[in-house]
PDB file of N, CA and C in Angstrom:
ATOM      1  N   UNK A   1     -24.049  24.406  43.818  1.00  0.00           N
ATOM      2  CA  UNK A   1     -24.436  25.578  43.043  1.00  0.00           C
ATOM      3  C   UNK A   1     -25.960  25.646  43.031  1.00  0.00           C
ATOM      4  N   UNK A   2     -26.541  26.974  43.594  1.00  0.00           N
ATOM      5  CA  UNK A   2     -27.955  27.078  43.428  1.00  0.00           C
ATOM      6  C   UNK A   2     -28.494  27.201  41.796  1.00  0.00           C
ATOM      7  N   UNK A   3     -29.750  27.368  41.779  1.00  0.00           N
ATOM      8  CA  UNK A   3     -30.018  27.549  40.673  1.00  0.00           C
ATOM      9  C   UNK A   3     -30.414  28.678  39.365  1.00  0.00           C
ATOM     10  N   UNK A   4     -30.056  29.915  40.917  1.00  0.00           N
ATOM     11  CA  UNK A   4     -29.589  31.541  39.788  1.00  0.00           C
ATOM     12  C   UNK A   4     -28.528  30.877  39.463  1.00  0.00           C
ATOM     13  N   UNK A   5     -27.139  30.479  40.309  1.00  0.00           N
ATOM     14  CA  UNK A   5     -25.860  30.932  39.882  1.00  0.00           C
ATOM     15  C   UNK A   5     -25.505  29.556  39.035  1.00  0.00           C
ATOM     16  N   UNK A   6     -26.836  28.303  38.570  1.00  0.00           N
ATOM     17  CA  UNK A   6     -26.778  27.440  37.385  1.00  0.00           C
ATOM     18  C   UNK A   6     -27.600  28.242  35.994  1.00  0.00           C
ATOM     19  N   UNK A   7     -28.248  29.171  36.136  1.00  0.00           N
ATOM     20  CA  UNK A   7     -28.767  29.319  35.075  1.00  0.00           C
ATOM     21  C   UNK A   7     -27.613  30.848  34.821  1.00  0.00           C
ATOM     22  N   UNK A   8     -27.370  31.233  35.544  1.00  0.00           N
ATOM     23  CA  UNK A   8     -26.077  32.675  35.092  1.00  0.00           C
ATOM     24  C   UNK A   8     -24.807  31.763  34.101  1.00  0.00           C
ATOM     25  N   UNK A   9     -24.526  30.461  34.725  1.00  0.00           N
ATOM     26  CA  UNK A   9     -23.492  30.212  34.214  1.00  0.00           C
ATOM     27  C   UNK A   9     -23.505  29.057  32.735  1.00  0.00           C
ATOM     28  N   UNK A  10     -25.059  28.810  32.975  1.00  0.00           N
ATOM     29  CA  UNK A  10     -25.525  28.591  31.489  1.00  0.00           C
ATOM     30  C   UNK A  10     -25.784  29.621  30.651  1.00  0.00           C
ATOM     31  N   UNK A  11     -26.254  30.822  30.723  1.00  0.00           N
ATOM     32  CA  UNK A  11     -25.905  32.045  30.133  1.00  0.00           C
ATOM     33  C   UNK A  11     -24.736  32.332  29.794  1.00  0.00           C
ATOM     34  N   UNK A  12     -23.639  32.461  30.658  1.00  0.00           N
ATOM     35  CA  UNK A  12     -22.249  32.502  29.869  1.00  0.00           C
ATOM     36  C   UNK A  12     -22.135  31.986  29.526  1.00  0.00           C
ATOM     37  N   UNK A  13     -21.744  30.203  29.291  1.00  0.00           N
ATOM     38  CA  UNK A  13     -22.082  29.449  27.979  1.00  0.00           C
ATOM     39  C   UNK A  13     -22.167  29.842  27.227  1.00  0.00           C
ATOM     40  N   UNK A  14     -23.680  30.202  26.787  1.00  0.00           N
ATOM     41  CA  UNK A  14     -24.139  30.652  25.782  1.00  0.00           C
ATOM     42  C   UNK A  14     -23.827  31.990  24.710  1.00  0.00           C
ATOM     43  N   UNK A  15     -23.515  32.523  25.969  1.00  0.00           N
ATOM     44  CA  UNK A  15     -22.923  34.020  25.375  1.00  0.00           C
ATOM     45  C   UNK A  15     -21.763  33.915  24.732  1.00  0.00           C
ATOM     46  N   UNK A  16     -20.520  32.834  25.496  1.00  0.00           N
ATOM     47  CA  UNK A  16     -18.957  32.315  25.329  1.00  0.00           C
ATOM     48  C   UNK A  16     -19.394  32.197  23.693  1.00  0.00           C
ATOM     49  N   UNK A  17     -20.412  30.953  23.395  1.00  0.00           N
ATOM     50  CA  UNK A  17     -20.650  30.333  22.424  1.00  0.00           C
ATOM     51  C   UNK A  17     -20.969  31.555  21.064  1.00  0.00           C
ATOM     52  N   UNK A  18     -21.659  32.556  21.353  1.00  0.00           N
ATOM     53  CA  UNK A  18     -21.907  33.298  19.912  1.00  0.00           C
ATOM     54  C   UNK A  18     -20.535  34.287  20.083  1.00  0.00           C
ATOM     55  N   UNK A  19     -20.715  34.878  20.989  1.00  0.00           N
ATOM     56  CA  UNK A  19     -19.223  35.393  20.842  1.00  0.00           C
ATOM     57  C   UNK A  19     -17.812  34.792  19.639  1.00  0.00           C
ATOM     58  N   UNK A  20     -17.654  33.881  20.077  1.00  0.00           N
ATOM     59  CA  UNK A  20     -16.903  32.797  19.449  1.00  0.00           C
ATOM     60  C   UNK A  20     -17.035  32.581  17.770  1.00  0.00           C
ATOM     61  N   UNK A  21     -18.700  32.919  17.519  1.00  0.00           N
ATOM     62  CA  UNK A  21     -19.057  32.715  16.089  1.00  0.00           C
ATOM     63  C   UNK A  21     -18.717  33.856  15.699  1.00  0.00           C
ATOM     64  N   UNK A  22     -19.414  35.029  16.233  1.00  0.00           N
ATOM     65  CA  UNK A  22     -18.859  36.080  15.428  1.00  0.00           C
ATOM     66  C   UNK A  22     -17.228  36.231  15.469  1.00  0.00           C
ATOM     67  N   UNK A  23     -16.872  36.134  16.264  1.00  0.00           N
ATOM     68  CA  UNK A  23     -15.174  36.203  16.207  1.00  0.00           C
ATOM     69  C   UNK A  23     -14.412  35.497  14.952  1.00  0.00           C
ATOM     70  N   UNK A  24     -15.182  34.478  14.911  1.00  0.00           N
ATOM     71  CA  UNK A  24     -14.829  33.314  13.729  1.00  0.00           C
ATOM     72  C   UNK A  24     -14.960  33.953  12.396  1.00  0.00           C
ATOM     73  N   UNK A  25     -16.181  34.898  12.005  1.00  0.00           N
ATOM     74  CA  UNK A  25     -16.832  35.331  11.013  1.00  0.00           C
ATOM     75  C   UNK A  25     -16.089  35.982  10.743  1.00  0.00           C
ATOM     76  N   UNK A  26     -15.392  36.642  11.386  1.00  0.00           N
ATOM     77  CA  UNK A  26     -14.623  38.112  11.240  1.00  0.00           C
ATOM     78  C   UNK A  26     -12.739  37.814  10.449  1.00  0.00           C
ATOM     79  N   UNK A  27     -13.073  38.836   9.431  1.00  0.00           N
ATOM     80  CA  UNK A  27     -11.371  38.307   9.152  1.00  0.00           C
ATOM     81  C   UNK A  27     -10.325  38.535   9.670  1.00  0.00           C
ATOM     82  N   UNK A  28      -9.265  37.663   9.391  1.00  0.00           N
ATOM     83  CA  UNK A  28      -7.960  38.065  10.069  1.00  0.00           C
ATOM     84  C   UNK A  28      -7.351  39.192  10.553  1.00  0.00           C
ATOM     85  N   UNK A  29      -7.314  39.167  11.420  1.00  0.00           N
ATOM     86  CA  UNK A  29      -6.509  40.838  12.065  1.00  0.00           C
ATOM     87  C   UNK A  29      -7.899  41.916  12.282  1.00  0.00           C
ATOM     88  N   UNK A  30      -8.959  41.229  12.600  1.00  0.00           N
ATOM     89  CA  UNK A  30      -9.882  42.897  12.534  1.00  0.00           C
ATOM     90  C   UNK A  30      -9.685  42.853  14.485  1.00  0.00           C
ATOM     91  N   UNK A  31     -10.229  43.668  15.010  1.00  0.00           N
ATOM     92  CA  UNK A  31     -10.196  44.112  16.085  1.00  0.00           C
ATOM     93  C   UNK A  31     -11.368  43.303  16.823  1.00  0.00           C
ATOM     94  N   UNK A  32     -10.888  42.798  17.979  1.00  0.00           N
ATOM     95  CA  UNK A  32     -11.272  41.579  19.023  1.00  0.00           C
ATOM     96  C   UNK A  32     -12.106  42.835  19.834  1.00  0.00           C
ATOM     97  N   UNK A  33     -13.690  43.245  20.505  1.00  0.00           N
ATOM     98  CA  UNK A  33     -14.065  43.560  21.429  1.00  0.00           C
ATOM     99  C   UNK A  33     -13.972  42.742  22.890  1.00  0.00           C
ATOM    100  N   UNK A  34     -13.823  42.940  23.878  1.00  0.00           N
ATOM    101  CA  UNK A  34     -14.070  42.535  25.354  1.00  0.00           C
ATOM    102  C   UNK A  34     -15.094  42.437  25.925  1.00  0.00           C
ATOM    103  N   UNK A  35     -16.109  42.126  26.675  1.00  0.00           N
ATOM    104  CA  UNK A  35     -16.862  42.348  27.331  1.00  0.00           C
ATOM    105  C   UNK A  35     -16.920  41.935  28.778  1.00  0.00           C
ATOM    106  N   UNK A  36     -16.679  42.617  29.614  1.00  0.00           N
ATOM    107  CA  UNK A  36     -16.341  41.761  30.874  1.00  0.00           C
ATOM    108  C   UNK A  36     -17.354  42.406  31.999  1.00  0.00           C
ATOM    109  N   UNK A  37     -18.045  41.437  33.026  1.00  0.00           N
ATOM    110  CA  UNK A  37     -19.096  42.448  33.945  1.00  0.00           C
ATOM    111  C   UNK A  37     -18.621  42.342  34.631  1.00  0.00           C
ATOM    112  N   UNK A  38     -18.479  43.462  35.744  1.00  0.00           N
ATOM    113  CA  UNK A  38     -17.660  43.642  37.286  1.00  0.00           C
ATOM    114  C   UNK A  38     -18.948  43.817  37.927  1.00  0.00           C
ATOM    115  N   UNK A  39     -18.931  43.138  38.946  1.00  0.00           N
ATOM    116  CA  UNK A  39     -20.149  43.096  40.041  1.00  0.00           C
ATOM    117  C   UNK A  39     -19.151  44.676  40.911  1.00  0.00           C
ATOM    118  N   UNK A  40     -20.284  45.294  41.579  1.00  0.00           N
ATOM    119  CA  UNK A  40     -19.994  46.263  42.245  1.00  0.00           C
ATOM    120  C   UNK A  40     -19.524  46.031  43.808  1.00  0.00           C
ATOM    121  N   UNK A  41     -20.111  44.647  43.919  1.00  0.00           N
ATOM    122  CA  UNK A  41     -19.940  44.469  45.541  1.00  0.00           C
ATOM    123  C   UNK A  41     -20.161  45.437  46.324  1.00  0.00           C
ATOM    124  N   UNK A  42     -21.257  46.279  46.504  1.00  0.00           N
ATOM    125  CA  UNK A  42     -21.345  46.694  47.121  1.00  0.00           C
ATOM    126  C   UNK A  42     -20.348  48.326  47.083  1.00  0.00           C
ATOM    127  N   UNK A  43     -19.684  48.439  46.337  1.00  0.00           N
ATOM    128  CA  UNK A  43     -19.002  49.801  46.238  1.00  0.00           C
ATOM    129  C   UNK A  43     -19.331  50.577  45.249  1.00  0.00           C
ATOM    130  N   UNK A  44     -19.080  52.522  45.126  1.00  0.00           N
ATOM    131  CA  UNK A  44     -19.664  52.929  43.889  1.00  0.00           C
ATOM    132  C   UNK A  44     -19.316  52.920  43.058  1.00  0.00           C
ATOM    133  N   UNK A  45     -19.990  52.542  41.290  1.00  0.00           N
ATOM    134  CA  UNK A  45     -19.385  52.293  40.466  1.00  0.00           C
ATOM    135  C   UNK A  45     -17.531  52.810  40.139  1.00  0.00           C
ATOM    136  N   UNK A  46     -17.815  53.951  40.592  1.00  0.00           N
ATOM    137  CA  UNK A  46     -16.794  54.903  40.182  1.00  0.00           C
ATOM    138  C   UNK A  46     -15.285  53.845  40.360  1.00  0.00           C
ATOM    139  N   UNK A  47     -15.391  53.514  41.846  1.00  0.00           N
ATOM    140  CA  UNK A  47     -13.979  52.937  42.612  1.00  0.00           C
ATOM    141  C   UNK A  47     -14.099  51.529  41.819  1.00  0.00           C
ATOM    142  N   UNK A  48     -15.022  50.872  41.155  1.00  0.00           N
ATOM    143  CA  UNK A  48     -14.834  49.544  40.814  1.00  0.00           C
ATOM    144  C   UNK A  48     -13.727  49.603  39.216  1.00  0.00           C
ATOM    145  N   UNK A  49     -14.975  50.979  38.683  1.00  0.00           N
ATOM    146  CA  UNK A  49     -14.111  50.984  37.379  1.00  0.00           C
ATOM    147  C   UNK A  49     -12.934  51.917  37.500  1.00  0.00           C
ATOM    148  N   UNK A  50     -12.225  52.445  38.379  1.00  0.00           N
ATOM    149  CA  UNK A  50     -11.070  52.693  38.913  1.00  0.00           C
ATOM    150  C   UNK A  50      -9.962  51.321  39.169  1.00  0.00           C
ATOM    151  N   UNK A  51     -10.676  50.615  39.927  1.00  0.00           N
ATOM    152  CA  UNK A  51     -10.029  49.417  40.658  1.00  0.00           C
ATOM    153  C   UNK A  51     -10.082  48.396  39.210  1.00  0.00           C
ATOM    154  N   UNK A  52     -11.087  48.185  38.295  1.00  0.00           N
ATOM    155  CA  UNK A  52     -10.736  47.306  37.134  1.00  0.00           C
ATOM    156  C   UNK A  52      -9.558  47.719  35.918  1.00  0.00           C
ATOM    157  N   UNK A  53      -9.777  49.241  35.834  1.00  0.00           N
ATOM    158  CA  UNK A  53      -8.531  49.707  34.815  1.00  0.00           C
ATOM    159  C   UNK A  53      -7.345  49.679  35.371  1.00  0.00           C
ATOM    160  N   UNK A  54      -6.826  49.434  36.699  1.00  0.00           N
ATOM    161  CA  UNK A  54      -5.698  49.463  37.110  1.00  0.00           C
ATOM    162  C   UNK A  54      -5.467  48.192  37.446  1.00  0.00           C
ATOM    163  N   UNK A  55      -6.305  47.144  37.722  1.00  0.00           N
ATOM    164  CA  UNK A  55      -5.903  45.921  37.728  1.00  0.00           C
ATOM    165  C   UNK A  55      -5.658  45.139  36.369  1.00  0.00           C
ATOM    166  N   UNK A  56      -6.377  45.856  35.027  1.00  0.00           N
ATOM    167  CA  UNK A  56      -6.571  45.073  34.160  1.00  0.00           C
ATOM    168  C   UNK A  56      -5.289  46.319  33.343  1.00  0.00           C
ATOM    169  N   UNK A  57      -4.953  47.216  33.612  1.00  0.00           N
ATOM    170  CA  UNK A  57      -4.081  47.914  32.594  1.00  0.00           C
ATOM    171  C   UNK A  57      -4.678  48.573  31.493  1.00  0.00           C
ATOM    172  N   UNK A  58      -6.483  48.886  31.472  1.00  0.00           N
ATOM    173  CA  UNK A  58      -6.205  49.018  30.378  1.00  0.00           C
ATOM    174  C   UNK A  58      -5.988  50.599  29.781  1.00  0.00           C
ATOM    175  N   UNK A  59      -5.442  50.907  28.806  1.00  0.00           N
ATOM    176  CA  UNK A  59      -5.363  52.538  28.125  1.00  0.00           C
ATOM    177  C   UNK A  59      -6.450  52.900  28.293  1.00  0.00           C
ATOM    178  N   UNK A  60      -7.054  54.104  27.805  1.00  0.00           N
ATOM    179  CA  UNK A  60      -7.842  54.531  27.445  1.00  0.00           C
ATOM    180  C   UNK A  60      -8.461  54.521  25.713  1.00  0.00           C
ATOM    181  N   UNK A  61      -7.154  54.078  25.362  1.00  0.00           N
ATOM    182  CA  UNK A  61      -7.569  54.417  23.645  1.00  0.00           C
ATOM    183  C   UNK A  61      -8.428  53.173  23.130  1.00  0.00           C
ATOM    184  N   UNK A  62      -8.530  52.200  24.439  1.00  0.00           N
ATOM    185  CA  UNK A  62      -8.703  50.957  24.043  1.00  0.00           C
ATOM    186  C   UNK A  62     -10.586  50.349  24.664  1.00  0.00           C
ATOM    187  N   UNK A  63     -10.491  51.590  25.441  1.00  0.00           N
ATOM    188  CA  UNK A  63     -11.790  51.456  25.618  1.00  0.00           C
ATOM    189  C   UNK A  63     -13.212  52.150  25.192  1.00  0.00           C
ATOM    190  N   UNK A  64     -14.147  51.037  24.482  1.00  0.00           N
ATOM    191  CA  UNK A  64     -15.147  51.592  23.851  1.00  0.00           C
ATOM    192  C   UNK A  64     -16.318  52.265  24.214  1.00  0.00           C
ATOM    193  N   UNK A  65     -16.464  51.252  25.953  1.00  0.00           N
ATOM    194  CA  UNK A  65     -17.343  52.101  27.053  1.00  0.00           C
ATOM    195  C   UNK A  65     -17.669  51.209  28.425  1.00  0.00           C
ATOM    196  N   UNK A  66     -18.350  52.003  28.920  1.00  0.00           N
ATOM    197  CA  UNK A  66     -18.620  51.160  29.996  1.00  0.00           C
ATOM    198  C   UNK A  66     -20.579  51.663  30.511  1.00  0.00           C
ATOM    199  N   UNK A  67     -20.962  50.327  30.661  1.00  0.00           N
ATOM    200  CA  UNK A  67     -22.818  50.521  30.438  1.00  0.00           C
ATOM    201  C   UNK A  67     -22.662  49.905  32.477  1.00  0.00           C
ATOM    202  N   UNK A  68     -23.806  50.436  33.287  1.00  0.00           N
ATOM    203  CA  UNK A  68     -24.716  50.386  34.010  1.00  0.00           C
ATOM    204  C   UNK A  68     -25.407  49.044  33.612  1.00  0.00           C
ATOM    205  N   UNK A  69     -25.857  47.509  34.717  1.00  0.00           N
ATOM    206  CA  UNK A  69     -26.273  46.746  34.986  1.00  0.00           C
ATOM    207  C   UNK A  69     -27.189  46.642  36.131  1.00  0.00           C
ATOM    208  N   UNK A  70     -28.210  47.202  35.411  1.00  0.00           N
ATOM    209  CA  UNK A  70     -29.410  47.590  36.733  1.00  0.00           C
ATOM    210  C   UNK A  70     -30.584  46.222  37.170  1.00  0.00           C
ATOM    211  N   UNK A  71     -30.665  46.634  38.601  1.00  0.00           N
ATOM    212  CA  UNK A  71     -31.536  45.725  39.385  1.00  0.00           C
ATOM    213  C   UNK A  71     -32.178  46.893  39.711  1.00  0.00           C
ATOM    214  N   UNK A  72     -33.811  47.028  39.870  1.00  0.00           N
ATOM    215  CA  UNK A  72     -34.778  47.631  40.462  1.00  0.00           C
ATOM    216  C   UNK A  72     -34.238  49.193  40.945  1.00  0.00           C
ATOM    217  N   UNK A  73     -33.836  49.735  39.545  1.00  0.00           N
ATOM    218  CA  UNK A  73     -33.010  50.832  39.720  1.00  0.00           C
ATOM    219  C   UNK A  73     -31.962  51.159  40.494  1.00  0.00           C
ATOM    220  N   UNK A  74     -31.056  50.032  40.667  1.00  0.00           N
ATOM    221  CA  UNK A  74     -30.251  50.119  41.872  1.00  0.00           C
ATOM    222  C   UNK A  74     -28.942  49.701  40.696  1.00  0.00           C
ATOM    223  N   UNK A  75     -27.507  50.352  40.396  1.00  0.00           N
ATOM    224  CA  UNK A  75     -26.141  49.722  39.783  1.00  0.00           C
ATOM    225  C   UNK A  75     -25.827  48.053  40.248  1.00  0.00           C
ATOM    226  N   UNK A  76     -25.664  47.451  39.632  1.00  0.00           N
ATOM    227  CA  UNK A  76     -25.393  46.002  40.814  1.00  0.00           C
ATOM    228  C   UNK A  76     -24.026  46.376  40.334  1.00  0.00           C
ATOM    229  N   UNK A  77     -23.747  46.367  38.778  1.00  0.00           N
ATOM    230  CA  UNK A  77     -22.600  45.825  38.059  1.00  0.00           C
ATOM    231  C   UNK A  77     -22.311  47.080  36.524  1.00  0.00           C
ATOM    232  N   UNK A  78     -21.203  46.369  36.150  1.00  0.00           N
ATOM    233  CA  UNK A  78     -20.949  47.146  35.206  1.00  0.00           C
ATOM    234  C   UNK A  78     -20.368  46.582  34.216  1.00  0.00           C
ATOM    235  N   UNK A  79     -20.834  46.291  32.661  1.00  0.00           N
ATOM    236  CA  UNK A  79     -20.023  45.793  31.553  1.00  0.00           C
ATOM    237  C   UNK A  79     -19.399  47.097  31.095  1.00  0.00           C
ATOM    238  N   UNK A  80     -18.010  46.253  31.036  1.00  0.00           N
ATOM    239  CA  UNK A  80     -16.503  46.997  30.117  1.00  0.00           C
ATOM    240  C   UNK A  80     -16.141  46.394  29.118  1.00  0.00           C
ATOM    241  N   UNK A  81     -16.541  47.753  28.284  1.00  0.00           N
ATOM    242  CA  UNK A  81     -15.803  47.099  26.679  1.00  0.00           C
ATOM    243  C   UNK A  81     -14.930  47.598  26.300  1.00  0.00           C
ATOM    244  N   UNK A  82     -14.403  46.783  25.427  1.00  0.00           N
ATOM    245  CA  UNK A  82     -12.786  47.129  25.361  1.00  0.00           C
ATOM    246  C   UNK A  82     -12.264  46.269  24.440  1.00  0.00           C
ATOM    247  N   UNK A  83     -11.060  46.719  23.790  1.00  0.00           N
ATOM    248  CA  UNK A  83     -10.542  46.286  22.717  1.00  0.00           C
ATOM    249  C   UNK A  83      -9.309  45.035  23.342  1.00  0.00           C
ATOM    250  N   UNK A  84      -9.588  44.035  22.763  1.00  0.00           N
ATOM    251  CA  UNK A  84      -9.105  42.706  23.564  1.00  0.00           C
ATOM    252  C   UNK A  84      -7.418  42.536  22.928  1.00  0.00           C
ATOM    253  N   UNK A  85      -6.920  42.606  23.969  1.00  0.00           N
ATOM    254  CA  UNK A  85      -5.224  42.285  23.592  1.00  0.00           C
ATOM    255  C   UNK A  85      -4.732  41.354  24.297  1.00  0.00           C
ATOM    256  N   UNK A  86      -3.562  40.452  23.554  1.00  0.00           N
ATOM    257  CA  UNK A  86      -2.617  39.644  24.511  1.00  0.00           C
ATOM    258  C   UNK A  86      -2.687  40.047  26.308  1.00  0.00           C
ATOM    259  N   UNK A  87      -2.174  41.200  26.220  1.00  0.00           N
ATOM    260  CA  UNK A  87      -1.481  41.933  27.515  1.00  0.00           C
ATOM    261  C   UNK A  87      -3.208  41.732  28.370  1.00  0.00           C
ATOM    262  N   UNK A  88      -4.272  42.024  28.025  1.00  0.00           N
ATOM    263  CA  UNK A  88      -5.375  42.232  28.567  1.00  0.00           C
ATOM    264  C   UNK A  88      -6.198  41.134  28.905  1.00  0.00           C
ATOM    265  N   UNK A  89      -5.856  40.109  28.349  1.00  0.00           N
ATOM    266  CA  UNK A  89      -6.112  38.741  28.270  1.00  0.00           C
ATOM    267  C   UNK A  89      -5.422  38.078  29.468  1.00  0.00           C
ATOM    268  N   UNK A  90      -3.842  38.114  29.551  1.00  0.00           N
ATOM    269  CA  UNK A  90      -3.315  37.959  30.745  1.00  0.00           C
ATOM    270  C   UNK A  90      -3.249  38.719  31.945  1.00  0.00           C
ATOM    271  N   UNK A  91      -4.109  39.571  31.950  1.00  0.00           N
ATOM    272  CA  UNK A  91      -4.298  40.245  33.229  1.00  0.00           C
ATOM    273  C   UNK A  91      -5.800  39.904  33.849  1.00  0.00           C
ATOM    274  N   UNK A  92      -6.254  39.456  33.274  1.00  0.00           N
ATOM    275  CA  UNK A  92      -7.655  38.633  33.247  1.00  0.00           C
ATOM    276  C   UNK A  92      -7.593  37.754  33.804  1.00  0.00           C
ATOM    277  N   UNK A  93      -6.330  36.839  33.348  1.00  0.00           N
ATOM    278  CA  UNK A  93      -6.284  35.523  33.625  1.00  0.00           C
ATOM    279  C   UNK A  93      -5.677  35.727  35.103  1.00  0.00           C
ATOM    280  N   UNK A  94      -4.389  36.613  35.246  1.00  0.00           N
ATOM    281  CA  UNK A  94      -4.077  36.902  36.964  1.00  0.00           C
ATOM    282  C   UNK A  94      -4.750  36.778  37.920  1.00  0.00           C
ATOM    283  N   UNK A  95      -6.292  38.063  37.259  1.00  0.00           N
ATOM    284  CA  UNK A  95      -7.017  37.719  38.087  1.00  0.00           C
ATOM    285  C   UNK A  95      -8.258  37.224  38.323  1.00  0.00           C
ATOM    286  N   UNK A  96      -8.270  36.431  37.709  1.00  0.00           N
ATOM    287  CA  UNK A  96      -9.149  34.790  38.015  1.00  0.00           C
ATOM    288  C   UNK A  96      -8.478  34.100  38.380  1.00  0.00           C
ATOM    289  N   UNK A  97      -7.134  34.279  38.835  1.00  0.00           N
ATOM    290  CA  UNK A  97      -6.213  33.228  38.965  1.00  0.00           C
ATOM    291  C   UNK A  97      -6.238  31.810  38.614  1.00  0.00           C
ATOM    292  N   UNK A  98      -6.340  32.219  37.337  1.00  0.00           N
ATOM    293  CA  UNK A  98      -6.088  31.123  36.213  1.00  0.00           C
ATOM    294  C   UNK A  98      -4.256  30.923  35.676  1.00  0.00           C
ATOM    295  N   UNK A  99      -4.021  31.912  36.045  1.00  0.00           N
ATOM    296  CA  UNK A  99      -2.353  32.235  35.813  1.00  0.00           C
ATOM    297  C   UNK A  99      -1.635  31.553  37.012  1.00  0.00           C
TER     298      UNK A  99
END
C-alpha cells in the first residue's frame, strides 16, 4: 500500500470512528444517515449514480442527496446520502463482497 492509499485509509478510520460517536449519542430508533463515496472511474456521474441505486436498491424516499467530489475542477467521485437500513447495509456488503 502506497502512501495516498495509507493516509485515505487512515482517514476512514477516523471518519468510521466519529461516525460511530454520534450514532452512539443519538437515541434509540432515530434515523441512521449513510454516507458512501463512489469513485467515478472514469464514467459520468450520471451512469455511476444510476449504476449505485440499482445495485444498492435504494428508494428514493430514502435519499437525502448526493454532493460532487472535486479534483482541480474535474468530478472524481460522488458522496451518497442516505437513510441507512438493514436491506441497504446488505447490499453493501454484496458488494464489497463481504457477503
Amino acid at each position: 500500500m502506497g502512501w495516498l492509499e495509507d493516509l485515505q485509509a487512515r482517514g476512514q478510520q477516523q471518519l468510521a470512528g466519529m461516525m460511530a460517536q454520534v450514532y452512539d449519542s443519538l437515541p434509540p430508533g432515530a434515523p441512521r444517515a449513510f454516507v458512501d463515496q463512489v469513485p467515478l472511474q472514469g464514467r459520468p456521474a450520471e451512469v455511476m449514480i444510476a449504476w449505485y441505486v440499482g445495485v444498492i436498491g435504494l428508494r428514493p424516499e430514502d435519499v437525502y442527496g448526493i454532493l460532487p467530489i472535486q479534483s482541480n475542477d474535474i468530478t472524481i467521485a460522488i458522496k451518497v446520502v442516505y437513510l441507512d437500513k438493514p436491506e441497504y447495509a446488505a447490499a453493501r456488503a454484496r458488494l464489497t463482497g463481504a457477503v
